[in-house]
Protein backbone atom coordinates (compact mmCIF):
# COMPACT_ATOMS: atom_id res chain seq x y z
CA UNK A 1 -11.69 15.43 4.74
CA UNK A 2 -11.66 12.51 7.41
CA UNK A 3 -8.58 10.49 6.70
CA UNK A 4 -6.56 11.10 9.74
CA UNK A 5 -9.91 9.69 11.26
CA UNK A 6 -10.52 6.53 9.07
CA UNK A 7 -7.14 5.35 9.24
CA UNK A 8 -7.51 6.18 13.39
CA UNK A 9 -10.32 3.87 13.63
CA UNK A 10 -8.73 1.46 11.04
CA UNK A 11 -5.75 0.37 13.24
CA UNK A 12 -7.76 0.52 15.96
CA UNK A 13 -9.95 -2.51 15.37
CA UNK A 14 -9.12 -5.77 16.71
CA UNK A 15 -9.63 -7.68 13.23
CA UNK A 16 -7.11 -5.80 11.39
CA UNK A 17 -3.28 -5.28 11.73
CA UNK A 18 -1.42 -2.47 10.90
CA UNK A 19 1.82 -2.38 9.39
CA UNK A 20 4.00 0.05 9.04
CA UNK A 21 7.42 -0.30 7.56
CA UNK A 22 9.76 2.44 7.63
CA UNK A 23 12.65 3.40 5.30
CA UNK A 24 15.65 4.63 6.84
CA UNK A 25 18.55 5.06 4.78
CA UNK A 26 22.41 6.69 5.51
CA UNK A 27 20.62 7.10 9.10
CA UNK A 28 18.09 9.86 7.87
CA UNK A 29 14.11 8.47 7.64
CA UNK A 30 13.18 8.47 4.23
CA UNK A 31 9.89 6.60 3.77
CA UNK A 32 7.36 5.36 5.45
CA UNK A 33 4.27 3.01 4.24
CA UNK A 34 0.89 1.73 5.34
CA UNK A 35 -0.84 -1.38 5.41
CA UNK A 36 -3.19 -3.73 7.08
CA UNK A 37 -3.70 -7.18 6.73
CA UNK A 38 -7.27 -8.79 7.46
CA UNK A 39 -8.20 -12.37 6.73
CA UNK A 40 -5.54 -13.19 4.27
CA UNK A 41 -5.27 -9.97 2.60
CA UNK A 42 -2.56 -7.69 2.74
CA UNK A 43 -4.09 -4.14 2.06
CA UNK A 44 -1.37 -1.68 0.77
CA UNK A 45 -2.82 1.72 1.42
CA UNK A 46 -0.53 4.56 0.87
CA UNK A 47 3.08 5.61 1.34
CA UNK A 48 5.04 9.11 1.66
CA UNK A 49 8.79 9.87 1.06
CA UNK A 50 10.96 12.55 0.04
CA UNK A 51 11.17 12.23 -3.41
CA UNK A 52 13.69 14.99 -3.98
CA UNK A 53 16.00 12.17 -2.31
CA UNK A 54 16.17 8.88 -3.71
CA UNK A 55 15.55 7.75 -7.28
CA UNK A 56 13.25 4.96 -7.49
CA UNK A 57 12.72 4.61 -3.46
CA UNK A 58 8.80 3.99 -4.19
CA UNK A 59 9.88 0.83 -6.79
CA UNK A 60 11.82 -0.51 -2.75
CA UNK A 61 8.84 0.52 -1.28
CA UNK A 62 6.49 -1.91 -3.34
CA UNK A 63 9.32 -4.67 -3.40
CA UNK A 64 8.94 -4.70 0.67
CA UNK A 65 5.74 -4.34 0.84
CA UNK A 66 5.27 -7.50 -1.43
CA UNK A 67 7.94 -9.19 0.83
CA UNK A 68 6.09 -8.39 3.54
CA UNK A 69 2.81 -9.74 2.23
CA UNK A 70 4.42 -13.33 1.26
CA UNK A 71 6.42 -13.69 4.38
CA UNK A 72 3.13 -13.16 6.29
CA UNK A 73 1.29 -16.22 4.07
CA UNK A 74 -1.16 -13.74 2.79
CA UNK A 75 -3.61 -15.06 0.21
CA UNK A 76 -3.85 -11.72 -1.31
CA UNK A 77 -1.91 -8.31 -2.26
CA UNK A 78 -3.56 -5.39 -3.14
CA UNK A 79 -2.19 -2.27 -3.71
CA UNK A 80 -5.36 -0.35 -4.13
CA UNK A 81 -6.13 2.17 -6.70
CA UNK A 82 -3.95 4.71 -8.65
CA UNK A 83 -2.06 3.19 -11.65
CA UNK A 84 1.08 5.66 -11.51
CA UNK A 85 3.02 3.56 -13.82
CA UNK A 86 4.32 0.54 -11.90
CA UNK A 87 1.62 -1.67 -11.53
CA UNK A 88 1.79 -2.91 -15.71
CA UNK A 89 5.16 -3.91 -14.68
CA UNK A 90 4.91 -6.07 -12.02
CA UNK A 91 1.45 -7.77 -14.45
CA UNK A 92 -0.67 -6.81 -11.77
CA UNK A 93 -4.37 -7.52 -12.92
CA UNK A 94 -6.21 -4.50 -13.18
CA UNK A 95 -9.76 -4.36 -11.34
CA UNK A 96 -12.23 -1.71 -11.84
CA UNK A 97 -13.28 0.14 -8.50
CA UNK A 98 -16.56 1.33 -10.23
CA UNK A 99 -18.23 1.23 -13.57
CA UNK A 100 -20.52 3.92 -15.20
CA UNK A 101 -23.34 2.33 -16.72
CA UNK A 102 -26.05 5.07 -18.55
CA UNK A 103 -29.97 3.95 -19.21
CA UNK A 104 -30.67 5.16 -22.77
């Protein structure tokens, strides 16, 4: 329920830096994504475009946002959690965000 208020107080601190990159094709805004880089890493948060549009925009909108992270010398490119598909093909290693572990 606070999102609009983490990612506030996200771009607001001085250690991190925001980047957002937007997609504008045939004139008309079509995508925008989020990221913030912070010691090396390159943090790929979330994105949002009109999928009813453009086939495949969201494989464009990784491709630039890996640009983005090599241009900038970052150590590190994550892209967070969510498989949806894409991240097998581009042999990303998968790391688990939490583990269930049970006492018997």
């Amino acid at each position: 329920p606070f999102h609009q208020e983490i990612f506030r107080d996200l771009v607001t601190m001085p250690e991190f830096a925001p980047e957002i990159l937007t997609f504008v094709v045939n004139g008309e805004k079509e995508a925008v994504s989020f990221s913030l880089r912070y010691r090396g890493y390159y943090e790929f948060f979330l994105f949002g475009l009109r999928p009813d549009k453009i086939k495949d925009l969201s494989t464009l909108i990784n491709i630039r946002n890996i640009q983005n992270a090599i241009e900038m010398k970052s150590s590190y490119f994550d892209a967070f959690v969510g498989a949806y598909g894409w991240k097998d093909r581009w042999h990303f290693t998968p790391v688990p965000q939490y583990k269930f572990t049970f006492g018997l």
